[in-house]
C-alpha atoms as a PDB file:
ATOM      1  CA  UNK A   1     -53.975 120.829  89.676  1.00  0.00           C
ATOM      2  CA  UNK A   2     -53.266 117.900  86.949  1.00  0.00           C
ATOM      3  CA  UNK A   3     -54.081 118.499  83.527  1.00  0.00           C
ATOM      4  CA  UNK A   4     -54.274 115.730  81.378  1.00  0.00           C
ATOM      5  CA  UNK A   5     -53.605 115.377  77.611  1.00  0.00           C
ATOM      6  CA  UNK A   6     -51.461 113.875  75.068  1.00  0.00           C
ATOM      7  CA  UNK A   7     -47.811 114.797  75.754  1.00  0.00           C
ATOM      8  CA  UNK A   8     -46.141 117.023  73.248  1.00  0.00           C
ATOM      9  CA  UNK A   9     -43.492 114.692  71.298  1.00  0.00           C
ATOM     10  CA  UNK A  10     -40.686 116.455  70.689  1.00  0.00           C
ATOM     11  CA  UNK A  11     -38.446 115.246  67.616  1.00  0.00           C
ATOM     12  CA  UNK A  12     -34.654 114.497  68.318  1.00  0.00           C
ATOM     13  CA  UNK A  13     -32.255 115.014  65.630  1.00  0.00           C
ATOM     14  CA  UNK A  14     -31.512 111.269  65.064  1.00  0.00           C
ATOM     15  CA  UNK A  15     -35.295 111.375  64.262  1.00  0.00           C
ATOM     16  CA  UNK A  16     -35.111 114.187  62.090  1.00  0.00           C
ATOM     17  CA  UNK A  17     -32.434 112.200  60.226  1.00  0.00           C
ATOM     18  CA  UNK A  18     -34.043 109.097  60.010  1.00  0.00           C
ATOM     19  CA  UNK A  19     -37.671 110.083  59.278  1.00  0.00           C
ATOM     20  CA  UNK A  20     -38.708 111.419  55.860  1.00  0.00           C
ATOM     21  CA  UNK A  21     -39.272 115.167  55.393  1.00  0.00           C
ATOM     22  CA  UNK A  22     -42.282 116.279  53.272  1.00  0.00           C
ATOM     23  CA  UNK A  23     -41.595 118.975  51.351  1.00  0.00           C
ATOM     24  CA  UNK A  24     -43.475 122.303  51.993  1.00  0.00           C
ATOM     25  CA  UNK A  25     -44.483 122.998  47.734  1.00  0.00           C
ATOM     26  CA  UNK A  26     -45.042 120.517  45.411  1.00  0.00           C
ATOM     27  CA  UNK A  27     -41.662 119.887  43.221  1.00  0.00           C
ATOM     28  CA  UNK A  28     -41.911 121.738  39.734  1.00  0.00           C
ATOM     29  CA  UNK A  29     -41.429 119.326  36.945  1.00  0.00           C
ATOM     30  CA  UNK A  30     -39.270 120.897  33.908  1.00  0.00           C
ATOM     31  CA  UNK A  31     -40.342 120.232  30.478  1.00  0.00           C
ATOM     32  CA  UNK A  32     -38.675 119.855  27.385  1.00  0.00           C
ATOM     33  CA  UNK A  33     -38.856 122.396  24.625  1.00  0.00           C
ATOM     34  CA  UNK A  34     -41.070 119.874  22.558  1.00  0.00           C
ATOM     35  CA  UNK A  35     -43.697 120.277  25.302  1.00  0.00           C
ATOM     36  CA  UNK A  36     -46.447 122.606  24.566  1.00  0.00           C
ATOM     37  CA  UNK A  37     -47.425 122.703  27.544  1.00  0.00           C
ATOM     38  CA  UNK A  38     -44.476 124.393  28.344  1.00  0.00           C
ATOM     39  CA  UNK A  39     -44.990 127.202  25.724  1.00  0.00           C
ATOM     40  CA  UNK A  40     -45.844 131.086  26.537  1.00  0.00           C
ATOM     41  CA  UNK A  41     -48.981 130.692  24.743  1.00  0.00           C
ATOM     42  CA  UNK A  42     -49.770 134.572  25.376  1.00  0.00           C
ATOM     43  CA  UNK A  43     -46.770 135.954  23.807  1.00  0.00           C
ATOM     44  CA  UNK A  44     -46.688 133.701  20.883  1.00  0.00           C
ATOM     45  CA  UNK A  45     -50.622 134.706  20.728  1.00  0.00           C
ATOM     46  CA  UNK A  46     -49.545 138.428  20.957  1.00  0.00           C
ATOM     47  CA  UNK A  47     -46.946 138.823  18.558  1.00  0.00           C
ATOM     48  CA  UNK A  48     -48.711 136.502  15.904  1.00  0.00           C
ATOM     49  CA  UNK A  49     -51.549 139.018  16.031  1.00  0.00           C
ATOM     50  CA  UNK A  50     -49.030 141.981  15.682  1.00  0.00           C
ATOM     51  CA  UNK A  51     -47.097 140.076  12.672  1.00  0.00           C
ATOM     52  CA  UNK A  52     -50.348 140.003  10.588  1.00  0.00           C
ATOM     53  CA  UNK A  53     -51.426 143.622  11.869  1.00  0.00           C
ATOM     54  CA  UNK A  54     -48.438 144.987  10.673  1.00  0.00           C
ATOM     55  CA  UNK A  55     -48.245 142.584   7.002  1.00  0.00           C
ATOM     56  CA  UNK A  56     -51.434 143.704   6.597  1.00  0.00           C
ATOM     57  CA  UNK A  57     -50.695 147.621   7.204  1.00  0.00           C
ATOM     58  CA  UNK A  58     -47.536 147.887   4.816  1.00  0.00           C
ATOM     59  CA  UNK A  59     -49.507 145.597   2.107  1.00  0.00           C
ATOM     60  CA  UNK A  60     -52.240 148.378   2.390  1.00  0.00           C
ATOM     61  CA  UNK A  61     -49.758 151.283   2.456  1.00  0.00           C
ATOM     62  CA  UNK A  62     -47.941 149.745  -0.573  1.00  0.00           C
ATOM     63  CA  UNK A  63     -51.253 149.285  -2.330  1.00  0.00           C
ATOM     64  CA  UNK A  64     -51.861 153.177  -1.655  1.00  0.00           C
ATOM     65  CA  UNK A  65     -48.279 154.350  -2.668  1.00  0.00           C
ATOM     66  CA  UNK A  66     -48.503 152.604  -6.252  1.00  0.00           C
ATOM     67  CA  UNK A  67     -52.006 153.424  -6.770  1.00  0.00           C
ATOM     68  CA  UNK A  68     -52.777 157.206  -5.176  1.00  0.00           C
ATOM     69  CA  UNK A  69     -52.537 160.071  -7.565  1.00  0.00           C
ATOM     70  CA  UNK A  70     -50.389 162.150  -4.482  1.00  0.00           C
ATOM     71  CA  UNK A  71     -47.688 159.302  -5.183  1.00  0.00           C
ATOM     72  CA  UNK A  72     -47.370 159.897  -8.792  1.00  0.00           C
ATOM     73  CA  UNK A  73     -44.461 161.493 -10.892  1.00  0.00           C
ATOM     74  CA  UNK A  74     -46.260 164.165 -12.324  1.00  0.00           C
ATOM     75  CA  UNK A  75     -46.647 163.462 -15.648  1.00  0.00           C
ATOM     76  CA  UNK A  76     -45.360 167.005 -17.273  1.00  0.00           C
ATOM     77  CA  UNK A  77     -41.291 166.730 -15.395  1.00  0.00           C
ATOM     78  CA  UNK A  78     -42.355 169.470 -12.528  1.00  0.00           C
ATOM     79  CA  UNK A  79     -41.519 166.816 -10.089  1.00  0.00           C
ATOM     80  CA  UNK A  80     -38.014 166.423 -10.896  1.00  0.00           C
ATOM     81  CA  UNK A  81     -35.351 169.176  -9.329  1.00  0.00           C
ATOM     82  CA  UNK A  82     -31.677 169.355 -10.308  1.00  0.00           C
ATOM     83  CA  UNK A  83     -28.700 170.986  -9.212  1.00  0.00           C
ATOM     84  CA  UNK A  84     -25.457 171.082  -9.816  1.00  0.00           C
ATOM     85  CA  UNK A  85     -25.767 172.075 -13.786  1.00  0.00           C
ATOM     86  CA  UNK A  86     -23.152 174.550 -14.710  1.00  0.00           C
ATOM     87  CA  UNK A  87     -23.024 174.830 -18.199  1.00  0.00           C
ATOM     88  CA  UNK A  88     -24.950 171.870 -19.206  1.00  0.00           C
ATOM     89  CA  UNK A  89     -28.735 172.715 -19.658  1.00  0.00           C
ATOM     90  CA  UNK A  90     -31.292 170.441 -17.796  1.00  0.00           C
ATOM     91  CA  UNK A  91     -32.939 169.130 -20.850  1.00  0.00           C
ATOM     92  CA  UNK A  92     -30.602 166.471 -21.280  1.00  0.00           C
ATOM     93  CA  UNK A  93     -31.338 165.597 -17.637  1.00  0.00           C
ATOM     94  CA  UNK A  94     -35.258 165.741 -18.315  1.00  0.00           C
ATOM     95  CA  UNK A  95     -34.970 163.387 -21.167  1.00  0.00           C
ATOM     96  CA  UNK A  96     -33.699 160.508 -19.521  1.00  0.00           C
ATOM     97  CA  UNK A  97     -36.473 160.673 -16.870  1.00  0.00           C
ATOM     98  CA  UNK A  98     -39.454 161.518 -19.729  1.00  0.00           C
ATOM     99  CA  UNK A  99     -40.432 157.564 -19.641  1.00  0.00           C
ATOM    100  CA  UNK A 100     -40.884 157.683 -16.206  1.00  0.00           C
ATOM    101  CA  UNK A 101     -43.267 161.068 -16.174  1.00  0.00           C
ATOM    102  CA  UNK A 102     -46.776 160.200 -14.680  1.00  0.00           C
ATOM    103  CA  UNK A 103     -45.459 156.635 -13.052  1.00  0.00           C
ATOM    104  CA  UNK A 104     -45.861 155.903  -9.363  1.00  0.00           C
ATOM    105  CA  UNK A 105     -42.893 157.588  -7.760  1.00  0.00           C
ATOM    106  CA  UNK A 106     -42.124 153.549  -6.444  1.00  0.00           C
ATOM    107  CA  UNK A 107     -41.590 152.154  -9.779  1.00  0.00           C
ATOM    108  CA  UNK A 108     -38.962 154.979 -10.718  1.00  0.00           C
ATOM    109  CA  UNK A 109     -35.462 152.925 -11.304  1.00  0.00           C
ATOM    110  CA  UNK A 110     -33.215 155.276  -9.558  1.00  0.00           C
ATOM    111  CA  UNK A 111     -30.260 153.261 -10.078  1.00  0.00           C
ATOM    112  CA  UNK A 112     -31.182 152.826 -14.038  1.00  0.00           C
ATOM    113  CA  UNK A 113     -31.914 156.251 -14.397  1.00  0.00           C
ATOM    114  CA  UNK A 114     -28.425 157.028 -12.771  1.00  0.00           C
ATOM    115  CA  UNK A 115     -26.517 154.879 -15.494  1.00  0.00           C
ATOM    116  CA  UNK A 116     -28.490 156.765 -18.072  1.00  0.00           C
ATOM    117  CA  UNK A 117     -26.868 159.609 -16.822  1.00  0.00           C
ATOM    118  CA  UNK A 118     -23.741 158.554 -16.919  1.00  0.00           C
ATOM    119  CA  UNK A 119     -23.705 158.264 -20.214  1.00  0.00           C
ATOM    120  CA  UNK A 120     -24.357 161.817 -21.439  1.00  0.00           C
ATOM    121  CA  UNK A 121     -20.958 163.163 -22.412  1.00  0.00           C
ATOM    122  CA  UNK A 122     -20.671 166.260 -19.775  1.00  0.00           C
ATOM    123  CA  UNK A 123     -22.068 164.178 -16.765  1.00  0.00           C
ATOM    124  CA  UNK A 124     -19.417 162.809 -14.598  1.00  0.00           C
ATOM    125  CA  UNK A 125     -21.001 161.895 -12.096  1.00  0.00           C
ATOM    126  CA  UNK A 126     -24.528 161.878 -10.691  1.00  0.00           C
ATOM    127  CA  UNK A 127     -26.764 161.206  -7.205  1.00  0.00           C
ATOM    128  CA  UNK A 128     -30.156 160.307  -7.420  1.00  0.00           C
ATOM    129  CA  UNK A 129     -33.082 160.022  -4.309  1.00  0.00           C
ATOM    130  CA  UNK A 130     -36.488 160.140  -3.888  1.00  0.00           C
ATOM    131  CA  UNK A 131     -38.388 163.026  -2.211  1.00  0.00           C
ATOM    132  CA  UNK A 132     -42.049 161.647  -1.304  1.00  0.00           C
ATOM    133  CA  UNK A 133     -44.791 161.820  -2.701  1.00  0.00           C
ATOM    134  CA  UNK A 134     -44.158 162.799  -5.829  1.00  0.00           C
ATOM    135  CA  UNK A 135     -40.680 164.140  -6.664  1.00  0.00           C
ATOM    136  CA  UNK A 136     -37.049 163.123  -7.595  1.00  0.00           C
ATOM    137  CA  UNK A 137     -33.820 165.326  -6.771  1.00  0.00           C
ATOM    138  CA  UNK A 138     -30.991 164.977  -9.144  1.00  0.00           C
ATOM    139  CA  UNK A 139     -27.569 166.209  -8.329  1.00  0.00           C
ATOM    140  CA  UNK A 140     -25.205 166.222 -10.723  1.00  0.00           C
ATOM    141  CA  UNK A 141     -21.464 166.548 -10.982  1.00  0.00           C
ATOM    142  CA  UNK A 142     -20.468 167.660 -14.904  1.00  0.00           C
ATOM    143  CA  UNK A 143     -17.099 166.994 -16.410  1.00  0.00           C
ATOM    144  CA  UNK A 144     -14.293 169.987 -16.262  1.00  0.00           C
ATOM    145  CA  UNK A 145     -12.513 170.751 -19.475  1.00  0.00           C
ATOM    146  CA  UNK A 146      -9.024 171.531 -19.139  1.00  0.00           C
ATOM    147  CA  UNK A 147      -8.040 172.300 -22.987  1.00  0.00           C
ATOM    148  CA  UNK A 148      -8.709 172.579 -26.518  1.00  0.00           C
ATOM    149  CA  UNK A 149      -7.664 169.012 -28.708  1.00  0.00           C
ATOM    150  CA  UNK A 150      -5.990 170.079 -32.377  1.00  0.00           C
ATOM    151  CA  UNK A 151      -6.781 166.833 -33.333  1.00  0.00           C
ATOM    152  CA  UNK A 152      -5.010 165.246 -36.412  1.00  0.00           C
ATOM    153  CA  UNK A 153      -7.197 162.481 -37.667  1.00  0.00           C
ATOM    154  CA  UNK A 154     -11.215 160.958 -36.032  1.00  0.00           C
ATOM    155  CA  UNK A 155     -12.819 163.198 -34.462  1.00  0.00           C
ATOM    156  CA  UNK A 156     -13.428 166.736 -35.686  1.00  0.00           C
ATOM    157  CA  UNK A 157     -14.003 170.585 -34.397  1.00  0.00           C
ATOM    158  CA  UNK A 158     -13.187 171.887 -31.156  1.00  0.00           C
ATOM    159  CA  UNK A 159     -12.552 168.785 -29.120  1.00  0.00           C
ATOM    160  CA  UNK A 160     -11.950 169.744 -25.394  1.00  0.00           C
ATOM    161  CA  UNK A 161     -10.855 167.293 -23.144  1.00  0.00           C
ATOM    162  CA  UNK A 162     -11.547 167.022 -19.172  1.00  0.00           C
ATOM    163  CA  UNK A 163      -9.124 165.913 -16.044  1.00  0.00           C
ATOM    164  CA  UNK A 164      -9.842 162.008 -16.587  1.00  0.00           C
ATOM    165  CA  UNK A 165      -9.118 162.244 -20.599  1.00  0.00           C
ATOM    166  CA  UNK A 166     -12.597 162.142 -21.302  1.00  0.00           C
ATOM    167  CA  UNK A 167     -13.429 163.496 -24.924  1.00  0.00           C
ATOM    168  CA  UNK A 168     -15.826 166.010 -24.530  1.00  0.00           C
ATOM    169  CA  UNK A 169     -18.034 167.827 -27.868  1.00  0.00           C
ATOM    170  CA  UNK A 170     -18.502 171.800 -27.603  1.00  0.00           C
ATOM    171  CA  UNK A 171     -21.877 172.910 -25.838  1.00  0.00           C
ATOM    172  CA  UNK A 172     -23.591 175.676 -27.839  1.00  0.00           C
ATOM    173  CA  UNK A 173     -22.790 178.621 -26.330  1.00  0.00           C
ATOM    174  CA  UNK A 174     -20.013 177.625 -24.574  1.00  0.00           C
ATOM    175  CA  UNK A 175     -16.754 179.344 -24.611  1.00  0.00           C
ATOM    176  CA  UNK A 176     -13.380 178.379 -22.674  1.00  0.00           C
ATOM    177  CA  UNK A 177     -10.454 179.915 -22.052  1.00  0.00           C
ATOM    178  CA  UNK A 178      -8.644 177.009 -22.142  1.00  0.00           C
ATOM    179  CA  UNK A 179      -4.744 176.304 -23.697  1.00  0.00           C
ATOM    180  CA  UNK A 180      -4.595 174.161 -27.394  1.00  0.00           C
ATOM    181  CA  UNK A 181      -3.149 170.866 -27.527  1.00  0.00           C
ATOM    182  CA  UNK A 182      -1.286 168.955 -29.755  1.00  0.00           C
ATOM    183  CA  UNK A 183      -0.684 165.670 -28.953  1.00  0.00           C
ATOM    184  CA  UNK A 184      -3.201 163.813 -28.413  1.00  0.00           C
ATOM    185  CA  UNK A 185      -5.894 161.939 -30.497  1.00  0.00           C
ATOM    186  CA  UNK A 186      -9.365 160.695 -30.532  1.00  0.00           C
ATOM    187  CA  UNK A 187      -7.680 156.595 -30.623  1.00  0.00           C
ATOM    188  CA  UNK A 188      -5.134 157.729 -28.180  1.00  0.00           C
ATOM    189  CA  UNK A 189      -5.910 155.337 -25.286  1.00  0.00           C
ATOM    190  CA  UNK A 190      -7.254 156.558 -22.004  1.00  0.00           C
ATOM    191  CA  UNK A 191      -4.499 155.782 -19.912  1.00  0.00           C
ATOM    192  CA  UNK A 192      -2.154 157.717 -22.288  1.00  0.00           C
ATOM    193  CA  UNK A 193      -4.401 160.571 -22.609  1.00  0.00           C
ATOM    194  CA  UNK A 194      -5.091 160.745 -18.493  1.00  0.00           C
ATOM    195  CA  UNK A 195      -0.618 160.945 -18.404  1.00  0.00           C
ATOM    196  CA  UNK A 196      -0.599 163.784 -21.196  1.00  0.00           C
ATOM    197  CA  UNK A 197      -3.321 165.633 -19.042  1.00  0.00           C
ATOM    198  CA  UNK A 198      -1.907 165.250 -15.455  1.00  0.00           C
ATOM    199  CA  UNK A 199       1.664 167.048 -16.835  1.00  0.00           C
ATOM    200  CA  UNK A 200      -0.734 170.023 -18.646  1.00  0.00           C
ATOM    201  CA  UNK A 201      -2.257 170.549 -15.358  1.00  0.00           C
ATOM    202  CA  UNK A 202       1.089 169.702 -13.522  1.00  0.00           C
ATOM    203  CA  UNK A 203       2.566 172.781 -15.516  1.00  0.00           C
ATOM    204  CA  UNK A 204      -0.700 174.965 -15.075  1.00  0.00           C
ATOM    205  CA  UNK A 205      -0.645 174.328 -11.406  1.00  0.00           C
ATOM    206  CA  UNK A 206       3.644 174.955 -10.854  1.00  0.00           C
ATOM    207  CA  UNK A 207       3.288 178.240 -13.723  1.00  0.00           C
ATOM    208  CA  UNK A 208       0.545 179.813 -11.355  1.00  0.00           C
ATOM    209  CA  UNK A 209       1.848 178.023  -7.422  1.00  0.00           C
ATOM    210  CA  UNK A 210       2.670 182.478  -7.161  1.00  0.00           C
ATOM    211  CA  UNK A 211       2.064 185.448  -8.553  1.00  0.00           C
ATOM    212  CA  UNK A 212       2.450 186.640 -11.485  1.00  0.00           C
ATOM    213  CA  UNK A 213       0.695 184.186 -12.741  1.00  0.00           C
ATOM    214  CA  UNK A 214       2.538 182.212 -15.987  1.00  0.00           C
ATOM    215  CA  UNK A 215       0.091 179.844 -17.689  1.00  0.00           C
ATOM    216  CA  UNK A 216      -1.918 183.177 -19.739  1.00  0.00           C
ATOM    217  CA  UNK A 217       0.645 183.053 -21.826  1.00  0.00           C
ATOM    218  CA  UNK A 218       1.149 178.923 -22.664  1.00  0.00           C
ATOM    219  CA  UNK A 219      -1.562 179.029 -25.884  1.00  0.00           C
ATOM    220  CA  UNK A 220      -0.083 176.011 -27.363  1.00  0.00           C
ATOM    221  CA  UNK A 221       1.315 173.220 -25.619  1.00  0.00           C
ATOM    222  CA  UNK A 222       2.654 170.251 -27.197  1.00  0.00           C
ATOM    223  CA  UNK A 223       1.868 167.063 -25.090  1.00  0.00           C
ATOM    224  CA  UNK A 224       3.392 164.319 -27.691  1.00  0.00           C
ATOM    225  CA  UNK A 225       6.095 163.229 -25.296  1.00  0.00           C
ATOM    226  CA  UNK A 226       4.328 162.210 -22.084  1.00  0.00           C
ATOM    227  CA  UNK A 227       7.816 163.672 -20.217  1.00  0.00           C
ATOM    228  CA  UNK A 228       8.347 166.868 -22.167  1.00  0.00           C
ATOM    229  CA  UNK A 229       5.479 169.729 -22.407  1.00  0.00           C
ATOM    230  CA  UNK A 230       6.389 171.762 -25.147  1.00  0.00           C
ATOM    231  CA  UNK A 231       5.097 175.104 -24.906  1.00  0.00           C
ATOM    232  CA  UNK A 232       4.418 177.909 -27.869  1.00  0.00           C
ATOM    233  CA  UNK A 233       4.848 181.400 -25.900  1.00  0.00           C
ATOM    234  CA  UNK A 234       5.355 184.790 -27.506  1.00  0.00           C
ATOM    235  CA  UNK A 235       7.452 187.319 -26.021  1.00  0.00           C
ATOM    236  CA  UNK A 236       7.461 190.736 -27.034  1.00  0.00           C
ATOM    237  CA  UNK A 237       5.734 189.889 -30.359  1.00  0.00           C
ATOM    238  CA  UNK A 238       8.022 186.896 -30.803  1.00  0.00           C
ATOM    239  CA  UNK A 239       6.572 183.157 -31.036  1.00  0.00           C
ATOM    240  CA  UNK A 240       8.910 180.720 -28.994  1.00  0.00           C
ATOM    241  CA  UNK A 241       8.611 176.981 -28.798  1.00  0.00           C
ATOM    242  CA  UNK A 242      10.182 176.033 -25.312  1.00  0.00           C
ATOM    243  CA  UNK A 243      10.885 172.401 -24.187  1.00  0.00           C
ATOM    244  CA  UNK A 244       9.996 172.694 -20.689  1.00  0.00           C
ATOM    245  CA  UNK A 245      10.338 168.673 -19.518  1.00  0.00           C
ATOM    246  CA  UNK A 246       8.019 167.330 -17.003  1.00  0.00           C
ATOM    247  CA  UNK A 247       9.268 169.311 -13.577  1.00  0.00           C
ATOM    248  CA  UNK A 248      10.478 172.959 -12.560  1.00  0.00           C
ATOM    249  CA  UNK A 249       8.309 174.411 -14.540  1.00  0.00           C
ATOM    250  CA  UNK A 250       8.145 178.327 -13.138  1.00  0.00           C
ATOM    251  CA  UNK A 251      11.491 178.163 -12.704  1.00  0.00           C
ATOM    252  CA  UNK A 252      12.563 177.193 -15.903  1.00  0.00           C
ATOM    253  CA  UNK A 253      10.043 179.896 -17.611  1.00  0.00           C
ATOM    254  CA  UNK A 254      11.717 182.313 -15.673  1.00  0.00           C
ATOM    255  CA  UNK A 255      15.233 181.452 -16.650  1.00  0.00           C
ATOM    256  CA  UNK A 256      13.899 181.788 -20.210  1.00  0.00           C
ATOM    257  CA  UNK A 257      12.385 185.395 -19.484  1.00  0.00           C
ATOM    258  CA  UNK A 258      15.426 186.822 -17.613  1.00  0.00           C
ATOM    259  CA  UNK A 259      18.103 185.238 -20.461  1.00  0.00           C
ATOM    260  CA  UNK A 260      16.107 185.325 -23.836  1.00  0.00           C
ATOM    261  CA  UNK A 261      17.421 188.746 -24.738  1.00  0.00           C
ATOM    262  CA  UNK A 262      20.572 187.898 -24.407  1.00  0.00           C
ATOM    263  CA  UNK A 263      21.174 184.768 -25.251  1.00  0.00           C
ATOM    264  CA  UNK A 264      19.715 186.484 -28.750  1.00  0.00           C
ATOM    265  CA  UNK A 265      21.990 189.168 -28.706  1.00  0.00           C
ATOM    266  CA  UNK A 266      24.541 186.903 -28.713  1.00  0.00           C
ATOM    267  CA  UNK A 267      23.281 183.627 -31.335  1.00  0.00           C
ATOM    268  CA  UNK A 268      20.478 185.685 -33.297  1.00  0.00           C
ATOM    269  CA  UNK A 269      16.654 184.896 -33.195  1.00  0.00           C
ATOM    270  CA  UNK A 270      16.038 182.233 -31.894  1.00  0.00           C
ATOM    271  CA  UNK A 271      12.751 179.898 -32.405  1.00  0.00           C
ATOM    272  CA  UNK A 272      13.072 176.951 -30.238  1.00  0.00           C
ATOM    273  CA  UNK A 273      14.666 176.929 -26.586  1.00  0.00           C
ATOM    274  CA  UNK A 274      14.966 173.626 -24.552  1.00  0.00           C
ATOM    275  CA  UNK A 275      14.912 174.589 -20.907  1.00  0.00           C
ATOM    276  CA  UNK A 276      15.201 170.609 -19.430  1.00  0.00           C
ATOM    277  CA  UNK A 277      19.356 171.232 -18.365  1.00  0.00           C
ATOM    278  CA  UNK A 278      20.155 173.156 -15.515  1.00  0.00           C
ATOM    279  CA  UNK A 279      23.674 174.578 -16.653  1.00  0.00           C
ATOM    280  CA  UNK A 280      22.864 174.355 -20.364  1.00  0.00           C
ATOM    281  CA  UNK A 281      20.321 176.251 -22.601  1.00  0.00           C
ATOM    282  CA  UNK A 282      19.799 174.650 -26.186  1.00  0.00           C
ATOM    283  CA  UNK A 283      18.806 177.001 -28.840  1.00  0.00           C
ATOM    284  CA  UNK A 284      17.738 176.851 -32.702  1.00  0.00           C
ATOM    285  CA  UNK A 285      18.020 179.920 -34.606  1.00  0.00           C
ATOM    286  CA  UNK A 286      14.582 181.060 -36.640  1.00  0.00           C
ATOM    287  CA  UNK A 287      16.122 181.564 -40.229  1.00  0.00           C
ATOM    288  CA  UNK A 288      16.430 179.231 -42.963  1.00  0.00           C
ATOM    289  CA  UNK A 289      19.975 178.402 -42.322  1.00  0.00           C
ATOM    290  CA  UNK A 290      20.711 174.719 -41.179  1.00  0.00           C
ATOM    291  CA  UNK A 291      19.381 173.992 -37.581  1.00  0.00           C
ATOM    292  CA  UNK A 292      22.247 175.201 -35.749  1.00  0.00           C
ATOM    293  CA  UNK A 293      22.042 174.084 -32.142  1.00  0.00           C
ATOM    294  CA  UNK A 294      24.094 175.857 -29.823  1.00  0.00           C
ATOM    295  CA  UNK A 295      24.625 176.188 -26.011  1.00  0.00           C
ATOM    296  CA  UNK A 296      25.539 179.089 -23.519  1.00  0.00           C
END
């Protein structure tokens, strides 16, 4: 039996080539940057909203931290802590931070405060930080003396003086056990004072490298010549001044405590010794008589 109907048409290839070919989605047209159409409205939207959240949250929060008692330096100094004080008391400490007592812990200069700190005499160094709500740690680092000045001229009184030539003034209270030296004076520059102390603790440090330890018994060191410590010891109730140089140190002390006796047996008392030659020992005798200098 027939059936009738339209005949399928079947498409060859040269008609696929040659016909046109609609596309299946519509073509996407890109858009510049300058479109707004183009924009992602709800992000921008979003974050915007966020943005003046959050400006709004820390404007609030500041208002509260400069305004709220719980944010407050307490007015009386029980909110400031500090450590590191050896000898120096803490009411130098307290009275560079009295003008900020009762402020809003905020409005504290930390780094001002810090260079007022600096400039007390005993502080050499200092770290300041904020501890919310309301209080401020300060530790601080305080100078070291390393000996007693016998000053000639300026300055005054027991002078002590620290690793980095810093004059320092006695605290009350304070003692040291500390050597005396001569040498050095309150318009002695810095850089000439930091050389004279780096060979006192250069001979400290070489005198004691071993037991027994030497330095107890350097009370007086001359520091005049930047290359030569000269040291005042006393040996068996004698007072020797021994030119020690600027190096071998122990050794040379010991050549001096293992010869002295007889190098005076044989030249007399003897009241300066310089110690700087290794085959030589220069001696000056401790009577009235000329200087004689004499070698072994």
């Amino acid at each position: 039996m027939a059936v009738e109907g339209k005949p399928r048409s079947r498409k060859t290839k040269g008609d696929q080539a040659d016909g046109f070919q609609r596309r299946s989605r519509p073509v996407r047209v890109r858009r510049g940057v300058a479109d707004w159409r183009s924009w992602p409205w709800r992000k921008i939207v979003i974050f915007s909203v966020l943005g003046v959240l959050s400006a709004s949250a820390l404007s609030a929060l500041s208002g509260y931290v400069h305004t709220s008692e719980r944010f407050r330096f307490p007015s009386d100094g029980s909110g400031l802590a500090v450590s590191g004080l050896e000898r120096l008391g803490p009411q130098p400490i307290q009275r560079v931070f009295e003008t900020a007592f009762g402020k809003p812990l905020a409005e504290v200069d930390l780094e001002a405060r810090r260079k007022d700190l600096l400039e007390l005499q005993w502080v050499r160094g200092a770290t300041i930080s904020r501890i919310w709500p309301d209080r401020v740690w300060v530790d601080v680092i305080e100078r070291q003396p390393v000996a007693y000045l016998r000053l000639k001229s300026g300055r005054r009184g027991n002078t002590l003086i620290d690793r980095d030539g810093a004059l320092l003034d006695p605290l009350p209270g304070v003692q040291f056990d500390l050597p005396v030296v001569d040498g050095i004076e309150a318009d002695t520059s810095v850089a000439d004072r930091l050389k004279r102390v780096q060979l006192l603790e250069k001979l400290v440090a070489d005198l004691d490298r071993e037991e027994p330890a030497y330095s107890e018994h350097f009370g007086q060191i001359d520091l005049s010549d930047a290359q030569n410590a000269v040291a005042t010891v006393v040996r068996k109730g004698e007072v020797f001044q021994l030119a020690m140089g600027d190096k071998l140190f122990r050794h040379r002390f010991e050549a001096f405590l293992d010869g002295v006796a007889s190098w005076e047996k044989t030249y007399g008392k003897l009241s300066k010794i310089d110690l700087r030659f290794e085959d030589k020992v220069f001696g000056e005798q401790l009577q009235d008589e000329p200087a004689n200098r004499r070698s072994r």
